[in-house]
N, C-alpha and C. Protein backbone atom coordinates (compact mmCIF):
# COMPACT_ATOMS: atom_id res chain seq x y z
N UNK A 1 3.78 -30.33 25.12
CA UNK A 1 2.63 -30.16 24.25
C UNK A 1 2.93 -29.15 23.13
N UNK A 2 3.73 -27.93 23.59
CA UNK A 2 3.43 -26.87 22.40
C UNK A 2 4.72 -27.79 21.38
N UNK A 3 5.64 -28.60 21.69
CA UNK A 3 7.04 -29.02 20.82
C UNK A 3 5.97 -29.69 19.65
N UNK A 4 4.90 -30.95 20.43
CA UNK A 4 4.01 -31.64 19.29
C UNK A 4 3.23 -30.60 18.21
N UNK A 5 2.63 -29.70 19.14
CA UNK A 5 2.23 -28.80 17.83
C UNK A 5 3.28 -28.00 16.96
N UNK A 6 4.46 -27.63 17.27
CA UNK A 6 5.66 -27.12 16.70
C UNK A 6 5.85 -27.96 15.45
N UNK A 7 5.83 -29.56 15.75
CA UNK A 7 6.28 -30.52 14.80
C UNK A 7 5.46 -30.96 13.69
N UNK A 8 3.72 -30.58 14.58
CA UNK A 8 3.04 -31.07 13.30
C UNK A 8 3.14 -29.65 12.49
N UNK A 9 3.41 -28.78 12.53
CA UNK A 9 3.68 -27.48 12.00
C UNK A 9 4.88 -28.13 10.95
N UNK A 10 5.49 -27.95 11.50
CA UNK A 10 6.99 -28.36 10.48
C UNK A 10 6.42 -29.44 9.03
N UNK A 11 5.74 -30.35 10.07
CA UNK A 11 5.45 -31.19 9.15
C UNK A 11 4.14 -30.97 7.91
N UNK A 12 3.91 -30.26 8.37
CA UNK A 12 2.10 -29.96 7.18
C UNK A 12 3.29 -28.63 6.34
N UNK A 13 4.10 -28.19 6.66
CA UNK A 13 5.17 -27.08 5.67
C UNK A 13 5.32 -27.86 4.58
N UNK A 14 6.28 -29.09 5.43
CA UNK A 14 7.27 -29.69 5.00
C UNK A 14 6.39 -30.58 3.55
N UNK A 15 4.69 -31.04 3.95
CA UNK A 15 4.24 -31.70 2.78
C UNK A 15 3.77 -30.32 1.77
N UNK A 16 3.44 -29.18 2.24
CA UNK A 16 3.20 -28.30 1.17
C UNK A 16 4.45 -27.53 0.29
N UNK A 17 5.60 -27.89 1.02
CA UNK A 17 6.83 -27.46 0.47
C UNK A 17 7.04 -28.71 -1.05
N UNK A 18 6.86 -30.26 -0.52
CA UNK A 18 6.82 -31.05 -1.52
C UNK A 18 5.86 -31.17 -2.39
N UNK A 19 4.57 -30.37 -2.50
CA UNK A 19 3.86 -29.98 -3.48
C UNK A 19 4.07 -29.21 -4.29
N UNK A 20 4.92 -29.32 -5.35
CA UNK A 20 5.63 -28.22 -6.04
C UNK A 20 4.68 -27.90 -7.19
N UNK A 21 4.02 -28.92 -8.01
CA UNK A 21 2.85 -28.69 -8.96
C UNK A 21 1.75 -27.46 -8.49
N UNK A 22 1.71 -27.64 -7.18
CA UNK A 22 0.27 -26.31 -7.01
C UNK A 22 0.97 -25.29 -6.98
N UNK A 23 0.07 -24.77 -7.68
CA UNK A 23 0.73 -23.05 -8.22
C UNK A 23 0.55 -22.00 -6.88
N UNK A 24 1.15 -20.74 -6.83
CA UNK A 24 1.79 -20.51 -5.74
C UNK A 24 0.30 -19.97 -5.17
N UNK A 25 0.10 -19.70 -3.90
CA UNK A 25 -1.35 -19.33 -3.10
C UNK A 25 -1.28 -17.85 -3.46
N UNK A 26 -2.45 -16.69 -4.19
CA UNK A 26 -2.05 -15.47 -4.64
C UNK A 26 -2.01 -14.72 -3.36
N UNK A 27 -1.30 -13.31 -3.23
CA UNK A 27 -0.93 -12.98 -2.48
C UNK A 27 -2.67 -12.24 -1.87
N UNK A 28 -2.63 -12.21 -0.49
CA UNK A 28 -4.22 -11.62 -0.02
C UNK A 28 -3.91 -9.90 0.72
N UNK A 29 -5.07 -9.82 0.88
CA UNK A 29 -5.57 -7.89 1.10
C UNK A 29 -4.89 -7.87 2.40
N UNK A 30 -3.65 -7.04 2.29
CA UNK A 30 -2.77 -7.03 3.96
C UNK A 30 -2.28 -5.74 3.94
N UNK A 31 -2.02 -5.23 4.82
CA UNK A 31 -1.23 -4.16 5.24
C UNK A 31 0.00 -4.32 5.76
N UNK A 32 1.19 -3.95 5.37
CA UNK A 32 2.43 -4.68 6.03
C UNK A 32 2.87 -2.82 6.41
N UNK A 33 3.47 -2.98 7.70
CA UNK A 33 3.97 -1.54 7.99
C UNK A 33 5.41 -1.43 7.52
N UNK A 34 6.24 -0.21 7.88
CA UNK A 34 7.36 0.10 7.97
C UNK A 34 8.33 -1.01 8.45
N UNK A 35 7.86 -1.53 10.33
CA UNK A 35 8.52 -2.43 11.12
C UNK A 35 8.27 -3.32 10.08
N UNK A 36 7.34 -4.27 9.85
CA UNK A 36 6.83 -5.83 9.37
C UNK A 36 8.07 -5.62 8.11
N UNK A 37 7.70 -4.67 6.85
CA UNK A 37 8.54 -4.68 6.05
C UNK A 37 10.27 -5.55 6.01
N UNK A 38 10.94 -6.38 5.46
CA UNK A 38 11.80 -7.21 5.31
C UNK A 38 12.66 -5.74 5.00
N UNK A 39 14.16 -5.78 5.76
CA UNK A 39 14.91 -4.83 5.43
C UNK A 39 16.37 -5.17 5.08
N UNK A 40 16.91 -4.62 3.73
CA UNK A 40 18.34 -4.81 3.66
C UNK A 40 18.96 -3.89 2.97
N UNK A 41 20.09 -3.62 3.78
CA UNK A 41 20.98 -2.39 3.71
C UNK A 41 22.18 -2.94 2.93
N UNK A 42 22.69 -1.74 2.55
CA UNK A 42 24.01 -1.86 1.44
C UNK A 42 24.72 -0.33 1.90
N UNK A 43 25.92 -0.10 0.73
CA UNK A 43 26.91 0.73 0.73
C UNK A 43 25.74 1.91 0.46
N UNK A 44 25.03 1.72 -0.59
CA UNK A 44 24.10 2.81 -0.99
C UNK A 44 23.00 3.43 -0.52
N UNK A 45 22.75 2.47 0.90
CA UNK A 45 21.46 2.84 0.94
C UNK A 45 20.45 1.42 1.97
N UNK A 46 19.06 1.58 1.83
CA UNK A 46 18.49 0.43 2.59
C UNK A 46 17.43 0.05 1.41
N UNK A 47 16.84 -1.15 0.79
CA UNK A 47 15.39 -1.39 0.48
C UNK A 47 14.80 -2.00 1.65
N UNK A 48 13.16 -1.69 1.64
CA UNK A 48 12.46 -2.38 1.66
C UNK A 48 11.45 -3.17 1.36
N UNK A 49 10.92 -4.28 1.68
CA UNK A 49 10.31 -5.28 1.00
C UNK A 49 9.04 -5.84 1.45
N UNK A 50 8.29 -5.38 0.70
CA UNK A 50 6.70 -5.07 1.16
C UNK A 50 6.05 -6.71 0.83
N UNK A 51 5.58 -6.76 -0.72
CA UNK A 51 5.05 -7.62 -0.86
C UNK A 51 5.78 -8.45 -2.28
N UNK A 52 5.93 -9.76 -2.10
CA UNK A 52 6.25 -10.55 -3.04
C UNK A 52 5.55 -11.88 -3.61
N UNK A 53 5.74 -12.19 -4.75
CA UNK A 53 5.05 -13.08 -5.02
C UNK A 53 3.72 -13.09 -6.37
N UNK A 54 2.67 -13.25 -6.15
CA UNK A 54 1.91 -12.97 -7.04
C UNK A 54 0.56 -12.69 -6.82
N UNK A 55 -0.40 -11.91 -7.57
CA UNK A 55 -1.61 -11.73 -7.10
C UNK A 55 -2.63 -12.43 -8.22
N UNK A 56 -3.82 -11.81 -8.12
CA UNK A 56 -5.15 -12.92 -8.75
C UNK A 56 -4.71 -12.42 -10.55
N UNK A 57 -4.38 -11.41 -10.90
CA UNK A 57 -3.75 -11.07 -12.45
C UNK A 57 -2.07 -11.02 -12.44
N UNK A 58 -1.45 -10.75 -11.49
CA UNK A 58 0.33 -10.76 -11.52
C UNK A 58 0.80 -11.94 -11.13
N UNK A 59 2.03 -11.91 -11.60
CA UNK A 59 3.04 -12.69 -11.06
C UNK A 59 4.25 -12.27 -11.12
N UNK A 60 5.22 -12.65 -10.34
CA UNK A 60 6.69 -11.85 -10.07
C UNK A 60 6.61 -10.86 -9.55
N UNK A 61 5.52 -10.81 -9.04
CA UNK A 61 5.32 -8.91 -8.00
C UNK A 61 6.67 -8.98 -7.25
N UNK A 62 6.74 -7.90 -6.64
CA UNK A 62 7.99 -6.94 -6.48
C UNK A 62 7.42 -5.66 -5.80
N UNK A 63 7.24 -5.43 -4.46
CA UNK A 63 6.74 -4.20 -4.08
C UNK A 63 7.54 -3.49 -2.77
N UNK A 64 8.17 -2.86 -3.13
CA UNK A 64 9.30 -2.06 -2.46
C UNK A 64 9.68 -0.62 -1.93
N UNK A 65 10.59 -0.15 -1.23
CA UNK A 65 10.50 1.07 -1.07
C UNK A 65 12.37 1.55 -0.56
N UNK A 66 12.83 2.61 -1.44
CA UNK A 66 14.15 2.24 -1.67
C UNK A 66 14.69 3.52 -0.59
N UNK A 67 15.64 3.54 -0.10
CA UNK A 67 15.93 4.84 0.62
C UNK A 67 17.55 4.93 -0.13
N UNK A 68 17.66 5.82 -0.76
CA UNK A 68 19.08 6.37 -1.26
C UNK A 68 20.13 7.13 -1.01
N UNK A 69 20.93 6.98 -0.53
CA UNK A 69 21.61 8.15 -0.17
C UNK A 69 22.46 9.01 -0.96
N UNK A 70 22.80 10.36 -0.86
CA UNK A 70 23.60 11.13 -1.83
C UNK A 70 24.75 10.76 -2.68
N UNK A 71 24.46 10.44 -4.02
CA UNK A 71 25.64 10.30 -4.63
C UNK A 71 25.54 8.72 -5.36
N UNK A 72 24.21 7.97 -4.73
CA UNK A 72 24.45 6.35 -4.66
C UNK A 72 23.18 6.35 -5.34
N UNK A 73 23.34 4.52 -5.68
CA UNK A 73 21.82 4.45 -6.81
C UNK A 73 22.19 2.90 -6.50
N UNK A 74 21.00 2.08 -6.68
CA UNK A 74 20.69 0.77 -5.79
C UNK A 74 21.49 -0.02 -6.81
N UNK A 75 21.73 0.06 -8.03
CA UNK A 75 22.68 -0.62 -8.79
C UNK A 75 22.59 0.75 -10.49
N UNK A 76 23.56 0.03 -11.49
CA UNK A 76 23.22 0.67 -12.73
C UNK A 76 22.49 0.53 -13.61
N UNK A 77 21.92 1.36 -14.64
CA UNK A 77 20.98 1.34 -15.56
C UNK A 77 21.15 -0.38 -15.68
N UNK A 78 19.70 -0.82 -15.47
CA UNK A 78 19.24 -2.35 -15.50
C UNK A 78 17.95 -2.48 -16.29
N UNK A 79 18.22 -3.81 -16.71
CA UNK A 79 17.16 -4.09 -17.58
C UNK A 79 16.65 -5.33 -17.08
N UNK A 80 14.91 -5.65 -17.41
CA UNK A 80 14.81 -7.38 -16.89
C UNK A 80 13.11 -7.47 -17.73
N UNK A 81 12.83 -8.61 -17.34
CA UNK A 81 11.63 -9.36 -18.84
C UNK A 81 10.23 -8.56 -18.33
N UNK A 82 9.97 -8.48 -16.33
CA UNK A 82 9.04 -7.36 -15.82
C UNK A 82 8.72 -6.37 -15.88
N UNK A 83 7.50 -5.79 -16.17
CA UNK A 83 7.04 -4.25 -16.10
C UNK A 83 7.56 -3.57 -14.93
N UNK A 84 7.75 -2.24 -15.22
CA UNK A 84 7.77 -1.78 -13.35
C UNK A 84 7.63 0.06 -13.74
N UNK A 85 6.77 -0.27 -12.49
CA UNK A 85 6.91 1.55 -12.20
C UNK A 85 8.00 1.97 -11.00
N UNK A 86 8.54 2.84 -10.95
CA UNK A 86 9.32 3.57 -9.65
C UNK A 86 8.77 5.09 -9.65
N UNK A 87 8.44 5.40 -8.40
CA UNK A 87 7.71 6.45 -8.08
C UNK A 87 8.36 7.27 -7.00
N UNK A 88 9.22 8.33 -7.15
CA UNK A 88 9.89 9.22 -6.44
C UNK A 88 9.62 10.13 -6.01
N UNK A 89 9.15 9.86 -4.28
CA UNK A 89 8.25 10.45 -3.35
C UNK A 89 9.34 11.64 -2.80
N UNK A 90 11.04 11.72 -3.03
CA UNK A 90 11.43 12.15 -1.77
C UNK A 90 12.84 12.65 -2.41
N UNK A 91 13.27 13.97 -2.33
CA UNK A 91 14.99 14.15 -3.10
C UNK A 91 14.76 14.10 -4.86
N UNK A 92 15.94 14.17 -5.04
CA UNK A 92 16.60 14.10 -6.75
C UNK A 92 17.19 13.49 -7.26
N UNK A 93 17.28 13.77 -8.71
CA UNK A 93 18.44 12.71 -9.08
C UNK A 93 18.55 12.83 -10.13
N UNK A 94 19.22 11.67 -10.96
CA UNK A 94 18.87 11.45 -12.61
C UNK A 94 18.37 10.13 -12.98
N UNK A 95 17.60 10.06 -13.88
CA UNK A 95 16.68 9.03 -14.81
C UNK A 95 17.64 9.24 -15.37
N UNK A 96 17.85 7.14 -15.89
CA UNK A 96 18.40 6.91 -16.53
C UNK A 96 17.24 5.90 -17.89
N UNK A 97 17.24 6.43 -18.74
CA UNK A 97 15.80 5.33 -19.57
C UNK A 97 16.61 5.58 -20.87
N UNK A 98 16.74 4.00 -21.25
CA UNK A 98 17.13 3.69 -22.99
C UNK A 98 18.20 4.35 -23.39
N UNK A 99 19.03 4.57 -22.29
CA UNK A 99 20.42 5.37 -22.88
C UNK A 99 20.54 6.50 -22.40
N UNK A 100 19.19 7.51 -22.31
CA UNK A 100 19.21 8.60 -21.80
C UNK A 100 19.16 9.58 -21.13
N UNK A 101 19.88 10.91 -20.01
CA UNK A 101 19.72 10.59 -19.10
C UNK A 101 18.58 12.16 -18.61
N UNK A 102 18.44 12.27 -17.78
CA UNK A 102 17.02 13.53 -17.38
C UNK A 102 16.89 13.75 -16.05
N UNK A 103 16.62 14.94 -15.32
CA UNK A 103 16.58 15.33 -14.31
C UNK A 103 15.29 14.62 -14.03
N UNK A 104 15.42 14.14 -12.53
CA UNK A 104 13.97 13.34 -11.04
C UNK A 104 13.98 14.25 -10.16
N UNK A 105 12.75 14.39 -9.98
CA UNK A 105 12.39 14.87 -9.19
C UNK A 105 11.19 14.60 -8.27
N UNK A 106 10.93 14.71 -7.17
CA UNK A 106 9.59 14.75 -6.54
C UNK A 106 8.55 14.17 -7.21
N UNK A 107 7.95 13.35 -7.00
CA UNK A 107 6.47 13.16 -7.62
C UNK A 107 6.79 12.71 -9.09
N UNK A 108 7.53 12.66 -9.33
CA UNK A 108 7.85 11.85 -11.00
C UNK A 108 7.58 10.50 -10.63
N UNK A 109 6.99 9.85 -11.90
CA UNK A 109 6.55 8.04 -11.98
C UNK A 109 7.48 8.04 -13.17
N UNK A 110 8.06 6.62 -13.45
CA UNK A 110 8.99 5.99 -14.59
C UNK A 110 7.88 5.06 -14.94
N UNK A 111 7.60 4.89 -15.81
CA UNK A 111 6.82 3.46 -15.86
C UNK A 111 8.31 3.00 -16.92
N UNK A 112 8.78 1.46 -17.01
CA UNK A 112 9.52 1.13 -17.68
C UNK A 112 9.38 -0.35 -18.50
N UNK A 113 9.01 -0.51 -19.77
CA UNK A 113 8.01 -1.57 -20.57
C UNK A 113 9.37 -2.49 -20.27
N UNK A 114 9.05 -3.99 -20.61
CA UNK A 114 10.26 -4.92 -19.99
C UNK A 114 11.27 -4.89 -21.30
N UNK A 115 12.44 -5.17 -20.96
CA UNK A 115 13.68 -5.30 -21.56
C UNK A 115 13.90 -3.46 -21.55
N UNK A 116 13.75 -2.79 -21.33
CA UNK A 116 14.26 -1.37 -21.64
C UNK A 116 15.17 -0.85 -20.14
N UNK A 117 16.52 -0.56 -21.01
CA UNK A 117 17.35 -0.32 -19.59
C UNK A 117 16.34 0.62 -18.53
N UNK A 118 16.72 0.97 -17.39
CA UNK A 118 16.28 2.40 -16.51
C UNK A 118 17.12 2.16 -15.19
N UNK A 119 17.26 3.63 -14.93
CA UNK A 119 17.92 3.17 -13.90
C UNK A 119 17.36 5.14 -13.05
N UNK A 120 18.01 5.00 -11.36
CA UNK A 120 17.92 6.07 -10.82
C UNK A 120 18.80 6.35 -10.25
N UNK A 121 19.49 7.87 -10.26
CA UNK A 121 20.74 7.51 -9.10
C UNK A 121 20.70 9.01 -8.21
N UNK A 122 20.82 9.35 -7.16
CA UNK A 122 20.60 10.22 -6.17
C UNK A 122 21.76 11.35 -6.71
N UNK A 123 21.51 12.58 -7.09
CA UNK A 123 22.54 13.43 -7.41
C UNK A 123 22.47 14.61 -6.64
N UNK A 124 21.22 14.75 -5.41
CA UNK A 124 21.07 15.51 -4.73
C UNK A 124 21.34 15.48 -3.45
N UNK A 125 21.52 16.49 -2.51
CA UNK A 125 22.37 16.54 -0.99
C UNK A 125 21.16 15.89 0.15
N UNK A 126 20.43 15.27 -0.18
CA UNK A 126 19.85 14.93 0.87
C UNK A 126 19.14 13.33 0.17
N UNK A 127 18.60 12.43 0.79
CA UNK A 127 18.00 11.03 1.02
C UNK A 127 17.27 10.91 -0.41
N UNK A 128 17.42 10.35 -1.47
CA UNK A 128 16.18 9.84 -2.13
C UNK A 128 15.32 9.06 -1.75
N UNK A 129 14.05 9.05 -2.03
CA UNK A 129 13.33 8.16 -1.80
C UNK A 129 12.12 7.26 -2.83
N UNK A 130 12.39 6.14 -2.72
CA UNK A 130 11.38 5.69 -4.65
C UNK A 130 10.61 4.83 -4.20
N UNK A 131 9.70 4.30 -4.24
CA UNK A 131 8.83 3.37 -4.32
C UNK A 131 8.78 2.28 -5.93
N UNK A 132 9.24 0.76 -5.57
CA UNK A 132 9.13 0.17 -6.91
C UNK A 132 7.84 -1.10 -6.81
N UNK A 133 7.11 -0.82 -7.68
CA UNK A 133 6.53 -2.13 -8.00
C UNK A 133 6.41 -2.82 -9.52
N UNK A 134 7.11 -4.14 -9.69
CA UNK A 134 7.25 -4.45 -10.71
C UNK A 134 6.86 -6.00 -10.82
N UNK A 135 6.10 -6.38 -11.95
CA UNK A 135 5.54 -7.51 -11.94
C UNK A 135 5.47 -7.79 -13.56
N UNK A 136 5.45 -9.28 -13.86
CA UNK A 136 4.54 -9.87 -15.15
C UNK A 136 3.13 -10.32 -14.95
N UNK A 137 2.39 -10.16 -15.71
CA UNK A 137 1.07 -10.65 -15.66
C UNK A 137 0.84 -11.69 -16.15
N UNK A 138 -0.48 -12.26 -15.83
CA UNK A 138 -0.72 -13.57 -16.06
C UNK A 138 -1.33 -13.42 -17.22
N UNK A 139 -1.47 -14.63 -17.99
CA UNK A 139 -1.84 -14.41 -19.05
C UNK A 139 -1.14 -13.93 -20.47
N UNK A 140 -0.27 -13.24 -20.26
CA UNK A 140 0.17 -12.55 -21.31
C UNK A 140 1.73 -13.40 -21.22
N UNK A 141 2.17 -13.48 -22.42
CA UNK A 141 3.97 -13.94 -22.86
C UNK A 141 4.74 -12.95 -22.76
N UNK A 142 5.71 -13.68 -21.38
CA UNK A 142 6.66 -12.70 -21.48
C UNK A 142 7.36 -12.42 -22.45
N UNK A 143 8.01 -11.15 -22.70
CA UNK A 143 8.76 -10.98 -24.15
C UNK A 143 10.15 -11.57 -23.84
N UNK A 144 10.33 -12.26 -24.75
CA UNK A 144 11.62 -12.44 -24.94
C UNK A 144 12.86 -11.70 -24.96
N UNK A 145 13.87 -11.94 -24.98
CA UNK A 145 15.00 -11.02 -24.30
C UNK A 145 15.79 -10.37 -25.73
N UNK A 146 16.04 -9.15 -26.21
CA UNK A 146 15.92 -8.72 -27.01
C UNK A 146 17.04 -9.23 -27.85
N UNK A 147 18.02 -9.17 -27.13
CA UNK A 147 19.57 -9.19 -27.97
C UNK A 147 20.34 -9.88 -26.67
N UNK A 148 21.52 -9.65 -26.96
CA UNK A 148 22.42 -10.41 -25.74
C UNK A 148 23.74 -9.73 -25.26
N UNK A 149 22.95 -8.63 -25.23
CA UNK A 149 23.56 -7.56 -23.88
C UNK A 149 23.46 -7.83 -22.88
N UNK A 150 24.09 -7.04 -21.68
CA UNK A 150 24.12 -7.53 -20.70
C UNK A 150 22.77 -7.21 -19.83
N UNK A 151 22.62 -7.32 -19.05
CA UNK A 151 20.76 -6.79 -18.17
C UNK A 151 21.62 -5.66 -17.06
N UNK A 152 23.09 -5.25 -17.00
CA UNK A 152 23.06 -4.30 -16.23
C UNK A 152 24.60 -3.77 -16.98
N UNK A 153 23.97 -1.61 -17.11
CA UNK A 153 25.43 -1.31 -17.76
C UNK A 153 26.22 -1.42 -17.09
């Protein structure tokens, strides 16, 4: 009995997977913890991955939480067409924005308008920690891509 309900499962996916015209279901009012959070680790460090997808005004959400370790930074000054803030709850470092670079610290927000490099990288002896959420909104045109540099120095 539970395999038949397993299958009609698969199968009611499998016809909403081939509905590709309906636009995506917006994301709803949830709490995802630490555990639930999606986790992936690298040389530098771990993200995690809260919420994705889109809400009733966003789309391309992006809601994350980065753990850094000394010396490391999740990639280099990057650029992309999404808004985003990063919010550095935890350690130091350097901001990297439009070329230039500036001491992070604690409680600093980046907000970064789309196409403008930014980047963060841990220059202090203990864990960074950032929070990113970055999204396009609905409604509005994304900007076009400025020149044809690369999107990471």
């Amino acid at each position: 009995m539970v395999w038949m309900k397993r299958l009609a499962c698969l199968s009611a996916c499998a016809a909403c997977l081939a509905a590709s015209d309906a636009p995506p279901a917006p994301l709803k009012t949830a709490i995802v913890s630490w555990d639930a959070a999606r986790s992936t680790k690298a040389d530098w460090g771990e993200m995690r991955f809260y919420f994705r997808g889109e809400t009733y005004g966003t789309k391309d959400v992006l809601t994350a939480i980065a753990i850094v370790e000394p010396g490391k930074s999740v990639h280099k000054a990057h650029r992309h067409a999404e808004e985003e803030y990063l919010v550095l709850v935890q350690g130091e470092g350097t901001w990297s924005v439009g070329g230039k670079e500036s001491p992070a610290k604690r409680g600093d927000i980046l907000y970064a308008e789309p196409w403008v490099y930014h980047g963060l990288t841990n220059t202090g002896s203990e864990r960074l920690i950032f929070i990113v959420v970055r999204y396009n909104a609905k409604g509005v045109e994304i900007p076009k891509r400025p020149d044809d540099r690369p999107d990471e120095m």
